[in-house]
C-alpha atoms as a PDB file:
ATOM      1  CA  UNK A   1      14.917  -7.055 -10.486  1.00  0.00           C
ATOM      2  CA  UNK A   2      12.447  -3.985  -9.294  1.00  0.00           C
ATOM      3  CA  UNK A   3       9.321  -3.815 -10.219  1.00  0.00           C
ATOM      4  CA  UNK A   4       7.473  -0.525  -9.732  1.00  0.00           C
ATOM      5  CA  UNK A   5       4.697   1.385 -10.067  1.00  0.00           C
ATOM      6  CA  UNK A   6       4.336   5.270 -11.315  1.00  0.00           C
ATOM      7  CA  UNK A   7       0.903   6.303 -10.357  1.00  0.00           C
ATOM      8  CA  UNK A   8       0.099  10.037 -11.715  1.00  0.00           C
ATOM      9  CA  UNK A   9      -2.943  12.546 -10.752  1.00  0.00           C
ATOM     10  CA  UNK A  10      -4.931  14.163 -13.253  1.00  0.00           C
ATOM     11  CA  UNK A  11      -2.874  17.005 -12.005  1.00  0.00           C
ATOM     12  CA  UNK A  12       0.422  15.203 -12.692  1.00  0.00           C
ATOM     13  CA  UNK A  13      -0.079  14.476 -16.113  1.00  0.00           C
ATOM     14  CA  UNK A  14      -1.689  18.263 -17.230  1.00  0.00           C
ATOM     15  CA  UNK A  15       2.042  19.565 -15.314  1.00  0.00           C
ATOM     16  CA  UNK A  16       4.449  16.937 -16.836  1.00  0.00           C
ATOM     17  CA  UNK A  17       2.898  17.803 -20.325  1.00  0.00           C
ATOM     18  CA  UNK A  18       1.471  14.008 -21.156  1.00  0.00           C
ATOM     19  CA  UNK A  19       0.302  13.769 -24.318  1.00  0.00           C
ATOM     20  CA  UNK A  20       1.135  10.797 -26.358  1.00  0.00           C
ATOM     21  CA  UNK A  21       3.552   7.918 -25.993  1.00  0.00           C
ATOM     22  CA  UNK A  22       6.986  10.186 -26.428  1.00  0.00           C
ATOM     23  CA  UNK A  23       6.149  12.743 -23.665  1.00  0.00           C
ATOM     24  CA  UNK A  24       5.633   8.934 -21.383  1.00  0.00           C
ATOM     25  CA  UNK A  25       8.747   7.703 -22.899  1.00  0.00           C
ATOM     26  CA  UNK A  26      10.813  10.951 -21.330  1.00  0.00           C
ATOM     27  CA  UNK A  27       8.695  10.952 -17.768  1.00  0.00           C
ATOM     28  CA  UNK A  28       9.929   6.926 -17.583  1.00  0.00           C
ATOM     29  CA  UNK A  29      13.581   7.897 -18.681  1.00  0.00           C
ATOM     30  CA  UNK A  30      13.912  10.787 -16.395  1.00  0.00           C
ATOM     31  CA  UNK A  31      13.410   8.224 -13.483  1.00  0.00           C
ATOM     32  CA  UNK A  32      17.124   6.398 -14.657  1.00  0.00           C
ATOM     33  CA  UNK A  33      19.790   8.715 -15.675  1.00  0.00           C
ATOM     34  CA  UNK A  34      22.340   7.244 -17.866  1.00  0.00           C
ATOM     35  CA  UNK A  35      25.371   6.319 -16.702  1.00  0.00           C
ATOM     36  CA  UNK A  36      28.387   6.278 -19.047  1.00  0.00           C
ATOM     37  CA  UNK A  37      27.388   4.118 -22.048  1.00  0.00           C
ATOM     38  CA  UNK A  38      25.580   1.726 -20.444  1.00  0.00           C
ATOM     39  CA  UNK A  39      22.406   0.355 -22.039  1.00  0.00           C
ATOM     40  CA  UNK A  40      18.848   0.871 -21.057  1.00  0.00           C
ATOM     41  CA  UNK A  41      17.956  -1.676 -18.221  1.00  0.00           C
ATOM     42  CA  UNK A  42      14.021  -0.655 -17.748  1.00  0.00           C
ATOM     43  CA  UNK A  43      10.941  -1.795 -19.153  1.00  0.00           C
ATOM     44  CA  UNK A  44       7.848   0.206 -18.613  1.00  0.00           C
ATOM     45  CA  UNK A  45       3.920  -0.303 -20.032  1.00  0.00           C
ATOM     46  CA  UNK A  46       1.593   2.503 -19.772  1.00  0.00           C
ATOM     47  CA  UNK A  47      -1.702   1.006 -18.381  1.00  0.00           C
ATOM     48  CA  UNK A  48      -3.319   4.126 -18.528  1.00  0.00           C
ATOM     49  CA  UNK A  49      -6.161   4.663 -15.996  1.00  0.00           C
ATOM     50  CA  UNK A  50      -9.057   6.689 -14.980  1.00  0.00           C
ATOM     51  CA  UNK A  51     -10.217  10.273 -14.908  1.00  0.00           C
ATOM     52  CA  UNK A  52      -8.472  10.296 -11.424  1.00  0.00           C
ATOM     53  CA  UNK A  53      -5.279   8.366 -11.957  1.00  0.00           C
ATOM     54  CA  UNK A  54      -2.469   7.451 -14.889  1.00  0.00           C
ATOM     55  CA  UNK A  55      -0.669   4.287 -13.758  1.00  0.00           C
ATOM     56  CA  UNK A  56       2.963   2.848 -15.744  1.00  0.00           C
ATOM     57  CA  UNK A  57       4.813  -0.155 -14.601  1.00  0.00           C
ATOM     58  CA  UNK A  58       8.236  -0.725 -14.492  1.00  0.00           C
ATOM     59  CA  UNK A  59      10.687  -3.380 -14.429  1.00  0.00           C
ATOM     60  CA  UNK A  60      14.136  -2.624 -13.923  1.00  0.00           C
ATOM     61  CA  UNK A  61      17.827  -3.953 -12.937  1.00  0.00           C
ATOM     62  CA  UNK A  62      18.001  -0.876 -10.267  1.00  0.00           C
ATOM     63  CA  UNK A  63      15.765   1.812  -8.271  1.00  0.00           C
ATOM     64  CA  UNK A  64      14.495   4.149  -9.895  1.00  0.00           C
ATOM     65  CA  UNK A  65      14.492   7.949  -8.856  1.00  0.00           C
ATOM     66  CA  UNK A  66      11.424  10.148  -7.175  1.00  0.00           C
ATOM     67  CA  UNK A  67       9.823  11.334 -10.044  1.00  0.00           C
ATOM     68  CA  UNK A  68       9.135  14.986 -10.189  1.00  0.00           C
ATOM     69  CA  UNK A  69       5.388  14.573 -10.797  1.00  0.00           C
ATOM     70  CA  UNK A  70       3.711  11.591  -9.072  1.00  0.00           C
ATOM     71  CA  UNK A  71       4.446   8.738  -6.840  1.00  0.00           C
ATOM     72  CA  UNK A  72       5.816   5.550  -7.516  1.00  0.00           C
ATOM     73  CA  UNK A  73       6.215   2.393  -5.083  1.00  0.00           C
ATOM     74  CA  UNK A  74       8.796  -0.082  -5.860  1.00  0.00           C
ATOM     75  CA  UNK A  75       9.760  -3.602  -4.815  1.00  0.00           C
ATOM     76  CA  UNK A  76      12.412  -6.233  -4.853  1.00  0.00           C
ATOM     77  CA  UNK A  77      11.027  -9.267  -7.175  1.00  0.00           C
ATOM     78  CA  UNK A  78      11.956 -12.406  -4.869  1.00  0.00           C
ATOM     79  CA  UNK A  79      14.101 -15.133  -7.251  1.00  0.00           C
ATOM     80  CA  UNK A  80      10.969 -17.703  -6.221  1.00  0.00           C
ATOM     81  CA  UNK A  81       8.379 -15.387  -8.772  1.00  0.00           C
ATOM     82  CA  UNK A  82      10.104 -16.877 -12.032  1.00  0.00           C
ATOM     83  CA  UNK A  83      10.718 -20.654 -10.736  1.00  0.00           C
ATOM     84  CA  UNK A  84       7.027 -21.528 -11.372  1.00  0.00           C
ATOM     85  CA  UNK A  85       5.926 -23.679 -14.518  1.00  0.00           C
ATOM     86  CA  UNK A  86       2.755 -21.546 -15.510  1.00  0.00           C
ATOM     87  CA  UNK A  87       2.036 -18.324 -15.613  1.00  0.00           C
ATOM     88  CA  UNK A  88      -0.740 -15.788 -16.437  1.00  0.00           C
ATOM     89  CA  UNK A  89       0.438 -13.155 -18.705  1.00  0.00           C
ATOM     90  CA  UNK A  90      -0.255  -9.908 -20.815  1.00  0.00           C
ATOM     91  CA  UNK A  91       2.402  -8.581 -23.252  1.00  0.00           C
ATOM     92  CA  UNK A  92       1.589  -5.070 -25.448  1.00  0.00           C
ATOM     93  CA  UNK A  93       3.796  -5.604 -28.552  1.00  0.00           C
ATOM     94  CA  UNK A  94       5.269  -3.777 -31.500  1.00  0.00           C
ATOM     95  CA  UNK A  95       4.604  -7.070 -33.928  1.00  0.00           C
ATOM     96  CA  UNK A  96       7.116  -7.259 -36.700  1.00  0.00           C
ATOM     97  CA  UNK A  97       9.052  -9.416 -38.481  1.00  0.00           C
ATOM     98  CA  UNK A  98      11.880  -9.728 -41.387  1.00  0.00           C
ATOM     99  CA  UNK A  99      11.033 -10.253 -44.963  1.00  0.00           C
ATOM    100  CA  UNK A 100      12.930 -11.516 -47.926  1.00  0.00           C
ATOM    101  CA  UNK A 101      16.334 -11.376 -49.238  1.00  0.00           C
ATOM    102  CA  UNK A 102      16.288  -7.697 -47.929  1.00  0.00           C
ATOM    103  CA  UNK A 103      15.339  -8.710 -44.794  1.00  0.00           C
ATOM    104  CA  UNK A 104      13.115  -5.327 -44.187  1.00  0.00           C
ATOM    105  CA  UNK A 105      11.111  -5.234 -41.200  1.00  0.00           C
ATOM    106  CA  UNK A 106       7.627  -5.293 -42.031  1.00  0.00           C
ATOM    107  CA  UNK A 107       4.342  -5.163 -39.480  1.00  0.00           C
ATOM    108  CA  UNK A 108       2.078  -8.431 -39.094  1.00  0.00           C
ATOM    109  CA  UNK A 109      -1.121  -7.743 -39.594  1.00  0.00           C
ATOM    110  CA  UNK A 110      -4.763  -9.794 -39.312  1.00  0.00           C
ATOM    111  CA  UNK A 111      -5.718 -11.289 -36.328  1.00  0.00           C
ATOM    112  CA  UNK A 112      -4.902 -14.343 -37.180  1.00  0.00           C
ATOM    113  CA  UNK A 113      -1.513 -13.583 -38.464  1.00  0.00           C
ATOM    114  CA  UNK A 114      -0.816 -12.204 -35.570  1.00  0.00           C
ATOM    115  CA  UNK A 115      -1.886 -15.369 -33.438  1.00  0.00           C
ATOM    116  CA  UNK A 116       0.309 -17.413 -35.501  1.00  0.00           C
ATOM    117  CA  UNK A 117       3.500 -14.974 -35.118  1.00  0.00           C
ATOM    118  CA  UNK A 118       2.932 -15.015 -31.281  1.00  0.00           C
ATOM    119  CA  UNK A 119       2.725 -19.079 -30.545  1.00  0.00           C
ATOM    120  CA  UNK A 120       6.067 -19.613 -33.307  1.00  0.00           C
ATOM    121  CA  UNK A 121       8.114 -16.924 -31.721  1.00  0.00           C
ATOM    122  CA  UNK A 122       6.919 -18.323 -27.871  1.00  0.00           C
ATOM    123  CA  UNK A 123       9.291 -21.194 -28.271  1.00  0.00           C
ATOM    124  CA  UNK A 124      12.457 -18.459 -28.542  1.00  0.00           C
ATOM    125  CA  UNK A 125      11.236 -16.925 -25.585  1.00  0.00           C
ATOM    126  CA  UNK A 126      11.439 -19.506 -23.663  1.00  0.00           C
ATOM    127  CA  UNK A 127       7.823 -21.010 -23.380  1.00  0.00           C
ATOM    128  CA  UNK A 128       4.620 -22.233 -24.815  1.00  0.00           C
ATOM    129  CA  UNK A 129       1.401 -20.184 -25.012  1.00  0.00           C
ATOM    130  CA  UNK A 130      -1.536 -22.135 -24.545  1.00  0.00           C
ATOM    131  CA  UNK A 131      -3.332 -22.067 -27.740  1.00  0.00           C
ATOM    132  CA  UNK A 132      -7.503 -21.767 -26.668  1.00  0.00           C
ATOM    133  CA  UNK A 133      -6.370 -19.227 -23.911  1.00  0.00           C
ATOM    134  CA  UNK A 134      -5.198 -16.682 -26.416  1.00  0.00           C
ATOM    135  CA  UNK A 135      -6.481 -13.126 -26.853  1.00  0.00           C
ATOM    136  CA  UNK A 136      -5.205 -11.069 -29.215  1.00  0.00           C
ATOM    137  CA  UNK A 137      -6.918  -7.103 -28.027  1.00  0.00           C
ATOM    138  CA  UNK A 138      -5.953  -3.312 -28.175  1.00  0.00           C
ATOM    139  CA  UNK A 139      -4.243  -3.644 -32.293  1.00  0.00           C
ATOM    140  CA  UNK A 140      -3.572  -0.301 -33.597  1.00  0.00           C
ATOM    141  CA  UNK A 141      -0.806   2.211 -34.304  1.00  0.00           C
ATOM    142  CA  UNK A 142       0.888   3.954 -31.571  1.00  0.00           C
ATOM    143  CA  UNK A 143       2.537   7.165 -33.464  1.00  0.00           C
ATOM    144  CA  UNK A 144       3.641  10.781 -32.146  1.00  0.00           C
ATOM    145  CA  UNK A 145       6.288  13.306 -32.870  1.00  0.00           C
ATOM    146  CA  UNK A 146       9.956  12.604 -31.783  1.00  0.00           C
ATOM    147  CA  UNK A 147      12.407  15.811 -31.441  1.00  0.00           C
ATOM    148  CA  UNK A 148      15.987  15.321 -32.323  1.00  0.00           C
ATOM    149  CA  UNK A 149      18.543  17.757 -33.015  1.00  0.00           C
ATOM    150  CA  UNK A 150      16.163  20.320 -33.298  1.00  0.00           C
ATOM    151  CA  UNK A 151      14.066  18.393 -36.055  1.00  0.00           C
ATOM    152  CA  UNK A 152      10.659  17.013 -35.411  1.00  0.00           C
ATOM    153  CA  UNK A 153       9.804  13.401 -36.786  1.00  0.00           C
ATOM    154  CA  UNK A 154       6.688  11.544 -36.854  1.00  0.00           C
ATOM    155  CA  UNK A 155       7.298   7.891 -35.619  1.00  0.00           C
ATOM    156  CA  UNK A 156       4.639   5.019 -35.826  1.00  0.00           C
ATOM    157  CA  UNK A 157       4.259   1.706 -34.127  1.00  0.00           C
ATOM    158  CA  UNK A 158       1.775  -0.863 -34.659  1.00  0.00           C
ATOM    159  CA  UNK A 159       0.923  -2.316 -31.467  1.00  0.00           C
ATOM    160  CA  UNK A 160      -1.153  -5.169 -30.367  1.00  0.00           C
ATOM    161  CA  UNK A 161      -1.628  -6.919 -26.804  1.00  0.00           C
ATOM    162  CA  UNK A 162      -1.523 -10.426 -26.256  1.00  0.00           C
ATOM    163  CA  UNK A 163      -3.372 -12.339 -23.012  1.00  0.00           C
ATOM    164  CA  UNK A 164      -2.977 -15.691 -22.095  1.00  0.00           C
ATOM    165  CA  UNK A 165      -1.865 -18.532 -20.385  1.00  0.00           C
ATOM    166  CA  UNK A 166       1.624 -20.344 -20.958  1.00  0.00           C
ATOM    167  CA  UNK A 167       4.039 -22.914 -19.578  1.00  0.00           C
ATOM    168  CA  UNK A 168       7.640 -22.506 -19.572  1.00  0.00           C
ATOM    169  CA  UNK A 169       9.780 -24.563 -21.128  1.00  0.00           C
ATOM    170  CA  UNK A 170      13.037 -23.369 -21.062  1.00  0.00           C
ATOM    171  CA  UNK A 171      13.899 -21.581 -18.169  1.00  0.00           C
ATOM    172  CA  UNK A 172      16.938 -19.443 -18.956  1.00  0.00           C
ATOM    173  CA  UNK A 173      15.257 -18.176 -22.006  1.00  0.00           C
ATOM    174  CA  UNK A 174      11.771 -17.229 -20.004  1.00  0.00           C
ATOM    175  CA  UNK A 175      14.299 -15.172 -17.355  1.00  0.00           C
ATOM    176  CA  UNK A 176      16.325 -13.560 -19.920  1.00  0.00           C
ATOM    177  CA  UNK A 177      12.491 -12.844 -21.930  1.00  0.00           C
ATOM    178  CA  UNK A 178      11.173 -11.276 -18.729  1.00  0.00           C
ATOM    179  CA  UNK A 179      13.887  -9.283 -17.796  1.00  0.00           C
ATOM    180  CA  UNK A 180      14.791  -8.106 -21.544  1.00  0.00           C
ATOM    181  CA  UNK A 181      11.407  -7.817 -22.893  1.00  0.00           C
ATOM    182  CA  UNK A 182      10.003  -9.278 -26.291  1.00  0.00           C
ATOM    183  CA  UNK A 183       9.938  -7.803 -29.575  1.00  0.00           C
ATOM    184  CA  UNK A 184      11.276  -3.714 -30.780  1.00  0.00           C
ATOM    185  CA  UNK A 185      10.720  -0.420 -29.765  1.00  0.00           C
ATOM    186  CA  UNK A 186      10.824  -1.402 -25.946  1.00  0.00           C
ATOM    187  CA  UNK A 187      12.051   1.988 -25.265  1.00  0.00           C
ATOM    188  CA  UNK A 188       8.552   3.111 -26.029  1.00  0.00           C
ATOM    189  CA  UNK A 189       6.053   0.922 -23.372  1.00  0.00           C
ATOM    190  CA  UNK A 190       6.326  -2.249 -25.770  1.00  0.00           C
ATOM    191  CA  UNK A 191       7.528  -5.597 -24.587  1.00  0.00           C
ATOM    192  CA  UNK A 192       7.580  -6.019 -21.023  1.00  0.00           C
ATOM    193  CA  UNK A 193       5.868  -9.288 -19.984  1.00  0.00           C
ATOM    194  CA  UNK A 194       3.418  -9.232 -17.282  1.00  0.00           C
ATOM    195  CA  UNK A 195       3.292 -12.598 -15.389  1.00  0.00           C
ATOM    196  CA  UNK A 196       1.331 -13.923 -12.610  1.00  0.00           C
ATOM    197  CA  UNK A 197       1.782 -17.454 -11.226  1.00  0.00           C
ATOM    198  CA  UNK A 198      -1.568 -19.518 -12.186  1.00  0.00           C
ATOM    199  CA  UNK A 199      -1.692 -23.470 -10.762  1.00  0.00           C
ATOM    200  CA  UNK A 200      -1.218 -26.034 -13.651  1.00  0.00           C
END
């Protein structure tokens, strides 16, 4: 795995046209051109920045390209980074989950709703969040205007980050959750897990 970093001037973002979440979903797509029918293997989160500089990470399975606007900085992820027990993390998610006999997807909300849907769906992913370290910041609605085939359509996302501490508890599960991201609309900055190694 590569993980990267897009850093873009003031001057990048007024010239790639950056305004909302769609024109940063196309900037982090233009950096892997599809191949064949192959599936998207990137993960990006926009962290946003200052008045001087926009930053986006990226995780992906290969290099990305020079962007047009910008410069990014990439590196190898050594196998050692995901063998530890605990881990640091932050997570910006699309929260959702299935209801009834329908099973429609429906948005959590409530803070403590959404505390609740985190820690039950940690097991799944592979670990255990630890409960008193767990901040729930940033909720809202992510929502812009999405071209296709000529016609313009408004799509929303609610979106909430979670920050914590957690333990792993089943390995294979915490790889395949960092390299394949948690939760929908990962396509659109949601999902990928930032970790950094903490001591027990």
């Amino acid at each position: 795995m590569i993980a990267s970093v897009l850093r873009l001037s003031r001057a990048d973002c007024k010239a790639s046209g950056i305004r909302d979440a769609y024109s940063i979903h196309k900037i982090v797509y233009s950096l892997f051109p599809k191949k064949d029918d192959a599936t998207r293997d990137f993960l990006f989160a926009d962290k946003g920045g200052d008045r001087d500089c926009r930053q986006i990470l990226i995780l992906s399975e290969r290099k990305p390209d020079l962007p047009v606007f910008g410069e990014i900085i990439s590196k190898e992820i050594p196998d050692l980074f995901l063998k530890c027990d605990y881990y640091g993390f932050e997570v910006t998610v699309n929260p959702t989950q299935r209801k009834g006999v329908t099973h429609k997807i429906v948005p959590i909300r409530g803070m403590e709703n959404l505390h609740e849907w985190f820690i039950g769906k940690a097991p799944s992913l592979g670990f255990e969040v630890e409960t008193q370290s767990l901040q729930v910041t940033r909720i809202g609605v992510q929502s812009f205007d999405k071209i296709k085939e000529g016609k313009t359509f408004k799509q929303t996302h609610g979106t909430a980050t979670f920050i914590g501490k957690l333990k792993v508890t089943d390995r294979q599960a915490f790889i395949k959750s960092f390299r394949q991201g948690i939760g929908r609309a990962k396509g659109f900055g949601f999902g990928l897990l930032q970790i950094v190694p903490i001591k027990n």
